[in-house]
N, C-alpha and C. Protein backbone atom coordinates (compact mmCIF):
# COMPACT_ATOMS: atom_id res chain seq x y z
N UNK A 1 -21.81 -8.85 16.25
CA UNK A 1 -21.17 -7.89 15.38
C UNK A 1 -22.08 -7.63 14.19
N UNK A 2 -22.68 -6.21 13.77
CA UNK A 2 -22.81 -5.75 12.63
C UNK A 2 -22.54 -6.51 11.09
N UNK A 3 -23.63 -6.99 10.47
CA UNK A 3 -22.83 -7.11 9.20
C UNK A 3 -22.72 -6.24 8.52
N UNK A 4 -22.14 -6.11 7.74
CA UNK A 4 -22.10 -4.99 6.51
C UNK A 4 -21.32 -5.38 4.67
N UNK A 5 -21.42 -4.96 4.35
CA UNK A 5 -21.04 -4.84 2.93
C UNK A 5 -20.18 -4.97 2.78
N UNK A 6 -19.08 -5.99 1.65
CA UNK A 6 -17.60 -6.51 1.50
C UNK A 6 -17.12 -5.34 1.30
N UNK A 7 -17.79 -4.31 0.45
CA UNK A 7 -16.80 -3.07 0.13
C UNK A 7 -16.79 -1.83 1.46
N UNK A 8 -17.77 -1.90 2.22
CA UNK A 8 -18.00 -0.74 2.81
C UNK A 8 -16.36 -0.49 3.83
N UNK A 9 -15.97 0.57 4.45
CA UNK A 9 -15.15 0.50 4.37
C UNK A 9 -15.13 0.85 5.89
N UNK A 10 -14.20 0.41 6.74
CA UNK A 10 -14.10 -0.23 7.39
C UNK A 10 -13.66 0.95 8.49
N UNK A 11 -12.43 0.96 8.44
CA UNK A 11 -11.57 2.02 9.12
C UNK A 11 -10.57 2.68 8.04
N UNK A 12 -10.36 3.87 8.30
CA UNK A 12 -8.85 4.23 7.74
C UNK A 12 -8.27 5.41 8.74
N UNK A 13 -6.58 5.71 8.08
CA UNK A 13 -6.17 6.45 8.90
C UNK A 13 -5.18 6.51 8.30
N UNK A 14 -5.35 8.30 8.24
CA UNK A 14 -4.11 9.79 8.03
C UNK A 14 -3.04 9.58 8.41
N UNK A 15 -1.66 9.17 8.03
CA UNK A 15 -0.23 9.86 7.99
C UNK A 15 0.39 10.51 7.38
N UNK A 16 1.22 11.71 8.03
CA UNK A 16 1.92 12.78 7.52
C UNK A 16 3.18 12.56 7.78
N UNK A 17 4.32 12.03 6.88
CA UNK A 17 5.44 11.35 6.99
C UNK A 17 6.78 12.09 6.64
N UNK A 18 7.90 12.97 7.61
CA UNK A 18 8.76 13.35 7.10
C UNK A 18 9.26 12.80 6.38
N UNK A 19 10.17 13.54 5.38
CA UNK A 19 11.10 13.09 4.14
C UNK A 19 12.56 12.71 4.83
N UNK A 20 12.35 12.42 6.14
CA UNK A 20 13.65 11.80 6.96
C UNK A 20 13.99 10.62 6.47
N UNK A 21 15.65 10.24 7.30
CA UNK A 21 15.49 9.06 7.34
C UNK A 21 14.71 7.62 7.83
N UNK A 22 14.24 8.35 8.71
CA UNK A 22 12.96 6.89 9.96
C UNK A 22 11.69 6.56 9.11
N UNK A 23 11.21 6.96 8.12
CA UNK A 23 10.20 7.56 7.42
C UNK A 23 9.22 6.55 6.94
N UNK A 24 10.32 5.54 6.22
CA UNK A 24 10.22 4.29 5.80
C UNK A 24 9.39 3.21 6.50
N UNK A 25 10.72 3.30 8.14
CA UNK A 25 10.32 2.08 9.04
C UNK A 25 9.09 2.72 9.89
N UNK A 26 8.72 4.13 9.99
CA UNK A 26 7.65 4.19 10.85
C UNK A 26 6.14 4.04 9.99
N UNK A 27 6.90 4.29 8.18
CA UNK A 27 5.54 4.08 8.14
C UNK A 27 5.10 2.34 7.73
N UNK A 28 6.03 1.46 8.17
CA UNK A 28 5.61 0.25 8.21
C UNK A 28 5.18 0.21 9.73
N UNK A 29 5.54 0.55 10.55
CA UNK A 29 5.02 0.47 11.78
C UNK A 29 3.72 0.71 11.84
N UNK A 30 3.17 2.06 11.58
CA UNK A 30 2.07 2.42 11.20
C UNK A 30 0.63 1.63 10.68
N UNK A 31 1.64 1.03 9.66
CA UNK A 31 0.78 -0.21 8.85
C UNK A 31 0.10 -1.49 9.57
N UNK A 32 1.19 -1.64 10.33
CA UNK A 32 0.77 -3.01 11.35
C UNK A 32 0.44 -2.40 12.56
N UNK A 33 0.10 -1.13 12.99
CA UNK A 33 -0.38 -0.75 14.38
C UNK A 33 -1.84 -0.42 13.93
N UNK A 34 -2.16 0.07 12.46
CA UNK A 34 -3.43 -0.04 12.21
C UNK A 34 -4.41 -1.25 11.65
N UNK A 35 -3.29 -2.37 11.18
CA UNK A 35 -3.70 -3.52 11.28
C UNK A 35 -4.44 -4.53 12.49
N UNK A 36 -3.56 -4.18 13.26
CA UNK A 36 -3.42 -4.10 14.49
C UNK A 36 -4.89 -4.14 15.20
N UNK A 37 -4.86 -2.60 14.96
CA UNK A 37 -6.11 -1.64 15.55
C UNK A 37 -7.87 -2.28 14.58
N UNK A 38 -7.97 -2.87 13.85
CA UNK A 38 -8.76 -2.80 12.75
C UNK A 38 -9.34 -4.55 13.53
N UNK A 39 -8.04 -5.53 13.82
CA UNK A 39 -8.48 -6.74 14.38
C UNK A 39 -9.26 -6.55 15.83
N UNK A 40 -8.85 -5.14 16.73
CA UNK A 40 -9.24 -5.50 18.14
C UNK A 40 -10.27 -4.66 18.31
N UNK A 41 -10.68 -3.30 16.77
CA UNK A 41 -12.02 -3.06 17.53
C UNK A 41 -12.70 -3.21 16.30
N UNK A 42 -12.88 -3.99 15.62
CA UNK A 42 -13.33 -4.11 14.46
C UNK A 42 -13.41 -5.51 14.08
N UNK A 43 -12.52 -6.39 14.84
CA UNK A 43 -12.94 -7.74 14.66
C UNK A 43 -12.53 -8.56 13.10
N UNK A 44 -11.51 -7.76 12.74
CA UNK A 44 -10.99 -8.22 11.33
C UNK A 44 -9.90 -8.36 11.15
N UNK A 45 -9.49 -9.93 10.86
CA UNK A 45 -8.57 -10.30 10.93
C UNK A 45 -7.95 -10.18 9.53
N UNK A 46 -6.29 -10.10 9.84
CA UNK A 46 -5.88 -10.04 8.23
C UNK A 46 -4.89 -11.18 8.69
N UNK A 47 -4.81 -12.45 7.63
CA UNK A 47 -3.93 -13.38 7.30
C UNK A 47 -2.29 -12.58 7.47
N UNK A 48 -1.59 -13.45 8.04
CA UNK A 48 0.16 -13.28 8.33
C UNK A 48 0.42 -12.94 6.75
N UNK A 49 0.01 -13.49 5.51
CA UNK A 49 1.00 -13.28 4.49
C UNK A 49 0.10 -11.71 4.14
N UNK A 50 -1.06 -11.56 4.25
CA UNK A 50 -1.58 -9.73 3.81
C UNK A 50 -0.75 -8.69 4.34
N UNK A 51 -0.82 -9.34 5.72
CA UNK A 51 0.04 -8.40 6.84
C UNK A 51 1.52 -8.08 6.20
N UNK A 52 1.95 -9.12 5.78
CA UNK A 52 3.53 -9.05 5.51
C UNK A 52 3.66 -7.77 3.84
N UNK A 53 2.44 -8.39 2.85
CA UNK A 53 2.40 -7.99 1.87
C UNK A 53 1.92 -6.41 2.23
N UNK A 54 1.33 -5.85 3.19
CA UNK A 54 0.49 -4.57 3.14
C UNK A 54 2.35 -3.72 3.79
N UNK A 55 2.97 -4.34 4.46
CA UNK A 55 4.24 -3.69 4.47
C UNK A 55 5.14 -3.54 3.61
N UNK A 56 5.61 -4.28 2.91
CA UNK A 56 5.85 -4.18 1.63
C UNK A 56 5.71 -3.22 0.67
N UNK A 57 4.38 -3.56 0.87
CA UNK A 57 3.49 -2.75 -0.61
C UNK A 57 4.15 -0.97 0.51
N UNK A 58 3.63 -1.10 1.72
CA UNK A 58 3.95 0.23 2.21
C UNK A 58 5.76 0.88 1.69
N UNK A 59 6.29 -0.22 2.30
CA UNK A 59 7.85 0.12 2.26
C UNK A 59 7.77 0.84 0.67
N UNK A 60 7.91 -0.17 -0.24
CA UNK A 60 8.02 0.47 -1.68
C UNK A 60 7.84 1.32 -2.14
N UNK A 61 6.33 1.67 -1.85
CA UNK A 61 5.71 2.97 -2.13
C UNK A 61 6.55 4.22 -1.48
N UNK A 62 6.53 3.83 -0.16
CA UNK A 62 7.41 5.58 0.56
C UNK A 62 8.76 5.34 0.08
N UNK A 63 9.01 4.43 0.26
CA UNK A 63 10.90 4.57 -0.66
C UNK A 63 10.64 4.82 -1.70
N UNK A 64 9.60 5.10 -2.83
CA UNK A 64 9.83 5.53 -3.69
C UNK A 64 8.64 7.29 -4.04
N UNK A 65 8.39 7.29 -3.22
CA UNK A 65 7.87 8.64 -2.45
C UNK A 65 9.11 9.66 -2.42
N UNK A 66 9.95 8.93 -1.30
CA UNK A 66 10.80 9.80 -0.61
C UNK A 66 12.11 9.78 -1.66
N UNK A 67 12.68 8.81 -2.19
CA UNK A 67 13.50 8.83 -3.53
C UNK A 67 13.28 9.63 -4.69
N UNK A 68 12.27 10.00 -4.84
CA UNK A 68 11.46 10.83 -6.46
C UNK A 68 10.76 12.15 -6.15
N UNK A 69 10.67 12.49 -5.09
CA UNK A 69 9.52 13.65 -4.42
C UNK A 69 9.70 13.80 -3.92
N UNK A 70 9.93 15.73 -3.55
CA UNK A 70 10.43 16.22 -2.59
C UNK A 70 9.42 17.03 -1.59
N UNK A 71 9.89 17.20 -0.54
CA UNK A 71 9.13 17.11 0.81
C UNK A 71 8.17 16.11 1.59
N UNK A 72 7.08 16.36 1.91
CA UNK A 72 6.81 15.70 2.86
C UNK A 72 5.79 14.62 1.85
N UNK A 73 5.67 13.32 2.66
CA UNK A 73 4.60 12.08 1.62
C UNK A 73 3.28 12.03 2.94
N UNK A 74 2.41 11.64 2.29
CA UNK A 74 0.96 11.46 3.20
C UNK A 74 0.71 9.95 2.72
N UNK A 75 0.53 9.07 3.61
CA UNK A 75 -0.02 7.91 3.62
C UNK A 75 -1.59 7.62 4.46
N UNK A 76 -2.24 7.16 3.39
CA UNK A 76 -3.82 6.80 4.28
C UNK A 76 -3.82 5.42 4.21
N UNK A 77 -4.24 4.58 4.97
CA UNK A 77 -4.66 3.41 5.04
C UNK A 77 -6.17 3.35 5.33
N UNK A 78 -6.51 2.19 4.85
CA UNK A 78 -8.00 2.38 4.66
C UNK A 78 -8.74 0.48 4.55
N UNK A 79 -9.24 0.02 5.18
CA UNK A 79 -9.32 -0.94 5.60
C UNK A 79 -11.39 -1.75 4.95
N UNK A 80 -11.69 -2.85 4.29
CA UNK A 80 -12.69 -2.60 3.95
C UNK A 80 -13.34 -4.32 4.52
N UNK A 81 -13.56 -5.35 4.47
CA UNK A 81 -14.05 -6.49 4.27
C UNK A 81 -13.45 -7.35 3.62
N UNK A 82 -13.43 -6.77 2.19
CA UNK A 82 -12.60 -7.53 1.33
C UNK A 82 -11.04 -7.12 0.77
N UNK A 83 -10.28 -5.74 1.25
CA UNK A 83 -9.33 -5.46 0.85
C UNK A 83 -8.58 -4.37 1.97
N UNK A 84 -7.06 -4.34 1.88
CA UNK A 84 -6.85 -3.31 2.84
C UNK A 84 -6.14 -1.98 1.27
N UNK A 85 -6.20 -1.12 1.38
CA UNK A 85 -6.07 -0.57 0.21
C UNK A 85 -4.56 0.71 1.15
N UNK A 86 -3.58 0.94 0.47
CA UNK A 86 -2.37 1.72 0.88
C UNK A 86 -2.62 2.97 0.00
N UNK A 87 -2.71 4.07 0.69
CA UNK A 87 -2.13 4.90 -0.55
C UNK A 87 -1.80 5.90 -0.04
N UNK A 88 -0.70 6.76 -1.79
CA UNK A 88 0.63 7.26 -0.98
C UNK A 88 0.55 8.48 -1.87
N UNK A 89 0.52 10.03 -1.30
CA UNK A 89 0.69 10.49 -2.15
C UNK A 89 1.67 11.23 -1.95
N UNK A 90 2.86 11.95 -2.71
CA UNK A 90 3.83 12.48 -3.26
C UNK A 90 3.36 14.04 -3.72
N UNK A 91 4.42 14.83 -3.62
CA UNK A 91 4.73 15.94 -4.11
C UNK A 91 5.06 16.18 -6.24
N UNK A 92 5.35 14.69 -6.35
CA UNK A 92 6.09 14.88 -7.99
C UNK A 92 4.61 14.25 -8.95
N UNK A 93 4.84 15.33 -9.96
CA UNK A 93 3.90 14.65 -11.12
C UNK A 93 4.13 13.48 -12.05
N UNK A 94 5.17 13.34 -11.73
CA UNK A 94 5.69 12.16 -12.74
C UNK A 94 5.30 10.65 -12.37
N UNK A 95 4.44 10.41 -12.98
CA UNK A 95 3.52 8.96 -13.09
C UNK A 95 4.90 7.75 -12.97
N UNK A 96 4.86 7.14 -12.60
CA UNK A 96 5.94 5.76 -12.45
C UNK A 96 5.52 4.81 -13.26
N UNK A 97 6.53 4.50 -13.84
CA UNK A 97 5.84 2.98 -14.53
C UNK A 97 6.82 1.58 -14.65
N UNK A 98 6.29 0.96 -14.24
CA UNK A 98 7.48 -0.12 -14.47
C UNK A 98 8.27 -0.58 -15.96
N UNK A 99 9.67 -0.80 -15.27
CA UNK A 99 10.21 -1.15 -16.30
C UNK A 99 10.52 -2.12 -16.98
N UNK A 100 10.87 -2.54 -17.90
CA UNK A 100 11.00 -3.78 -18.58
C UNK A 100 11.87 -4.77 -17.98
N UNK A 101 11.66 -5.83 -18.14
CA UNK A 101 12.66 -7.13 -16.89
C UNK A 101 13.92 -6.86 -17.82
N UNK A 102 15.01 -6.97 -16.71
CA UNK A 102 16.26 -6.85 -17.23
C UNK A 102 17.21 -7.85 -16.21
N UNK A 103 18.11 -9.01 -16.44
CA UNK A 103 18.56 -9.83 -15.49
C UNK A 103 19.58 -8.90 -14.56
N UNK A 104 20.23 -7.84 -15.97
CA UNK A 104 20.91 -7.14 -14.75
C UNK A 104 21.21 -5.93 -14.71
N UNK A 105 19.65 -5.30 -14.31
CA UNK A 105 19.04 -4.32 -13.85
C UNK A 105 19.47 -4.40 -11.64
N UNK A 106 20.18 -3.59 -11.57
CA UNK A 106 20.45 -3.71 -10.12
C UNK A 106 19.24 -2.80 -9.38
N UNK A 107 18.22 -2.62 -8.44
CA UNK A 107 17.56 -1.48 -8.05
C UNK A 107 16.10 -1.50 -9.08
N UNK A 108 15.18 -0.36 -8.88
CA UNK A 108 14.02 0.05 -10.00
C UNK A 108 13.26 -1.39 -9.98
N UNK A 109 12.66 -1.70 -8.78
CA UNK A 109 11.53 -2.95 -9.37
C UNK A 109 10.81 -3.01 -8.22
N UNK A 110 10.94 -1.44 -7.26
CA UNK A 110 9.23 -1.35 -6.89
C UNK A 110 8.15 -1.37 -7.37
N UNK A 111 7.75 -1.01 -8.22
CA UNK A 111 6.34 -1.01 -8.96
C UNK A 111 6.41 -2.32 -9.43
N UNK A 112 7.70 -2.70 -10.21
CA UNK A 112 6.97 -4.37 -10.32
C UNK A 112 6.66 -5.25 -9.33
N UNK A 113 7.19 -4.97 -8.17
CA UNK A 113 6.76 -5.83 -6.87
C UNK A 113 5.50 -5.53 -6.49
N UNK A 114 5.13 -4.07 -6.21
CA UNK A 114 3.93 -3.98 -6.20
C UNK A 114 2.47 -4.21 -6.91
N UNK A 115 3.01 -4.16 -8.21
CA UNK A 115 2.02 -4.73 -9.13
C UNK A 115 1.53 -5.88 -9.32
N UNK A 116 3.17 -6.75 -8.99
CA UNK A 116 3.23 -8.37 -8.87
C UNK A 116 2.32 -8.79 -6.80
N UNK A 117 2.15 -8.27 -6.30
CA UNK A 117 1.20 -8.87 -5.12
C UNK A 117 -0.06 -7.96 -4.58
N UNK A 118 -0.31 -6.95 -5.69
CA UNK A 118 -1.64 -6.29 -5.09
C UNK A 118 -2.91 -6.97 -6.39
N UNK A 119 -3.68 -6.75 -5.67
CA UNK A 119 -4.99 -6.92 -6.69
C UNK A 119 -4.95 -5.91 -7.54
N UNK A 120 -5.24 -4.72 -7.14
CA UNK A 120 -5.36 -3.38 -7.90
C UNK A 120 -4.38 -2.50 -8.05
N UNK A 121 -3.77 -1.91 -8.77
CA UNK A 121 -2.84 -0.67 -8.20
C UNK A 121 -3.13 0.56 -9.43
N UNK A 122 -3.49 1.89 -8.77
CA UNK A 122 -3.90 2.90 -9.28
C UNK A 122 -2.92 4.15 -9.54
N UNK A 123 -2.63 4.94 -10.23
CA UNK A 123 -1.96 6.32 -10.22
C UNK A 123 -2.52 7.56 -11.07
N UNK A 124 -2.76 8.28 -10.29
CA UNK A 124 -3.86 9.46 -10.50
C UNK A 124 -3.05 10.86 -10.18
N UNK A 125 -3.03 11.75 -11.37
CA UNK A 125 -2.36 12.54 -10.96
C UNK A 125 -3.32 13.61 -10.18
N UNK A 126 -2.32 14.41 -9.05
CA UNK A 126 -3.92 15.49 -8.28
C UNK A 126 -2.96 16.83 -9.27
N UNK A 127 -3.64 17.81 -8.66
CA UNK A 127 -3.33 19.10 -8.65
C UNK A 127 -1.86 19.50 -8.43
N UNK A 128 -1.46 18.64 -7.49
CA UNK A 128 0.04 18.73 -6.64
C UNK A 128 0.30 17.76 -6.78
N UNK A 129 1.34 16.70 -7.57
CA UNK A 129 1.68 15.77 -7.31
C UNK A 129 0.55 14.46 -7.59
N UNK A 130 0.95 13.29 -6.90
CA UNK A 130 0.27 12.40 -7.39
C UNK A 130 -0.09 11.29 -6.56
N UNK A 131 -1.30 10.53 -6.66
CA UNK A 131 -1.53 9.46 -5.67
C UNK A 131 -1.56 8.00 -6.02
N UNK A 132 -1.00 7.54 -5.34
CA UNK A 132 -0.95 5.83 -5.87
C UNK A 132 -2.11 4.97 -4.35
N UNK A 133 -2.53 4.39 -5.36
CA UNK A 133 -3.60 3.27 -4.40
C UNK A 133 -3.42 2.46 -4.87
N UNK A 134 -2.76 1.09 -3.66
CA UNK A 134 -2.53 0.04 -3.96
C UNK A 134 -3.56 -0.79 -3.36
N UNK A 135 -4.44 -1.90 -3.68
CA UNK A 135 -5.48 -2.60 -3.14
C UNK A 135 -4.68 -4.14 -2.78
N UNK A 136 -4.88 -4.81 -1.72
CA UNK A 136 -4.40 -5.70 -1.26
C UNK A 136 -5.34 -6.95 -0.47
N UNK A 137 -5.66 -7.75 -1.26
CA UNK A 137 -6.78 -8.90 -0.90
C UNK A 137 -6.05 -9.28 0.71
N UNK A 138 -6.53 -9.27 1.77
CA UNK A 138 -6.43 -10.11 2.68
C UNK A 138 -6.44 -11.68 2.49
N UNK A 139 -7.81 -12.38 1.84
CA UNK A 139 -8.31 -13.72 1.81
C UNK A 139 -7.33 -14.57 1.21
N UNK A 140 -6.81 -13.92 -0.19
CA UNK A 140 -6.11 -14.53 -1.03
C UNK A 140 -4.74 -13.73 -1.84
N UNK A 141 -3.66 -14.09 -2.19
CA UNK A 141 -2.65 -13.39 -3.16
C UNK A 141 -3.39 -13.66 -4.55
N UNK A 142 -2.83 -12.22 -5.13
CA UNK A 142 -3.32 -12.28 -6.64
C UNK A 142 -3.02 -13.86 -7.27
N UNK A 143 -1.37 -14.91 -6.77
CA UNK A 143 -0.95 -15.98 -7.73
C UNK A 143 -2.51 -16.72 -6.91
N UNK A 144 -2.60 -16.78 -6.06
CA UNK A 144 -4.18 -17.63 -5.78
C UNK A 144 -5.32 -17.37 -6.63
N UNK A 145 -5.55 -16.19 -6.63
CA UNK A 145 -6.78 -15.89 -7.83
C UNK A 145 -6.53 -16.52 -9.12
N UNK A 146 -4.86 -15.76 -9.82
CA UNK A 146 -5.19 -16.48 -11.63
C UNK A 146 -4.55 -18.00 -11.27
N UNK A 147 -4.77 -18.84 -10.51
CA UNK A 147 -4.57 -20.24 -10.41
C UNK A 147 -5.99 -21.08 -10.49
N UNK A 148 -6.58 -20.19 -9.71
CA UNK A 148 -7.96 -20.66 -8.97
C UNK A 148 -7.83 -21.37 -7.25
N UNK A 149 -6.98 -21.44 -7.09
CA UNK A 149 -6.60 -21.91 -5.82
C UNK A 149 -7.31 -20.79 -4.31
């Protein structure tokens, strides 16, 4: 096998996701069929807890895609050496930001979940709406990095 560069990037791949109800679960499907796809011709394995976390990070994002923004969401996945990176873009300009911890706050703590298990997480507004890139260490969870573990 080829070596190449931790960042160079690996594989990715285009979804165009109705604002249905299935929307959610196909695009976690998606997630782990290109996970999937990335181990058997590409030879890169992602750890059970990335795998679990890159759905997640997916779920959140399109539930909050499809909750805040209307019509259709585009998801790319994009796969590198050192990171699998999600991103989601939306129809709405309105930047998300997390909110302050509240014990009883029921709902509203996607972005803190996501913030709390990605390495990176980005929001960029385009022309139309807006894109979020979430970066997701395979090797290690962010609590592994600020531990040192």
């Amino acid at each position: 096998m080829p070596s190449r560069a931790p960042d160079q990037q690996v594989m990715r791949a285009c979804y165009a996701l109705d604002a249905d109800d299935g929307c959610i679960a196909d695009a976690r499907r998606h997630a782990i069929a290109f996970l999937d796809q990335a181990h058997a011709a590409h030879y890169l394995l992602v750890p059970d807890r990335a795998r679990d976390l890159t759905q997640l990070v997916v779920s959140e994002l399109i539930t909050n895609a499809r909750k805040y923004a209307p019509g259709p969401v585009l998801m790319e996945l994009r796969i590198t050496g050192r990171v699998v990176e999600v991103v989601v873009w939306d129809s709405d300009h309105t930047v998300p930001a997390a909110r302050p911890a509240h014990p009883g706050r029921i709902g509203q703590h996607g972005l803190e979940i996501v913030k709390a298990v990605t390495e990176d997480l980005f929001i960029e507004q385009e022309p139309v709406g807006k894109r979020i890139t979430a970066r997701i260490a395979p090797s290690h969870t962010p609590s592994d990095a600020a531990t040192g573990r």
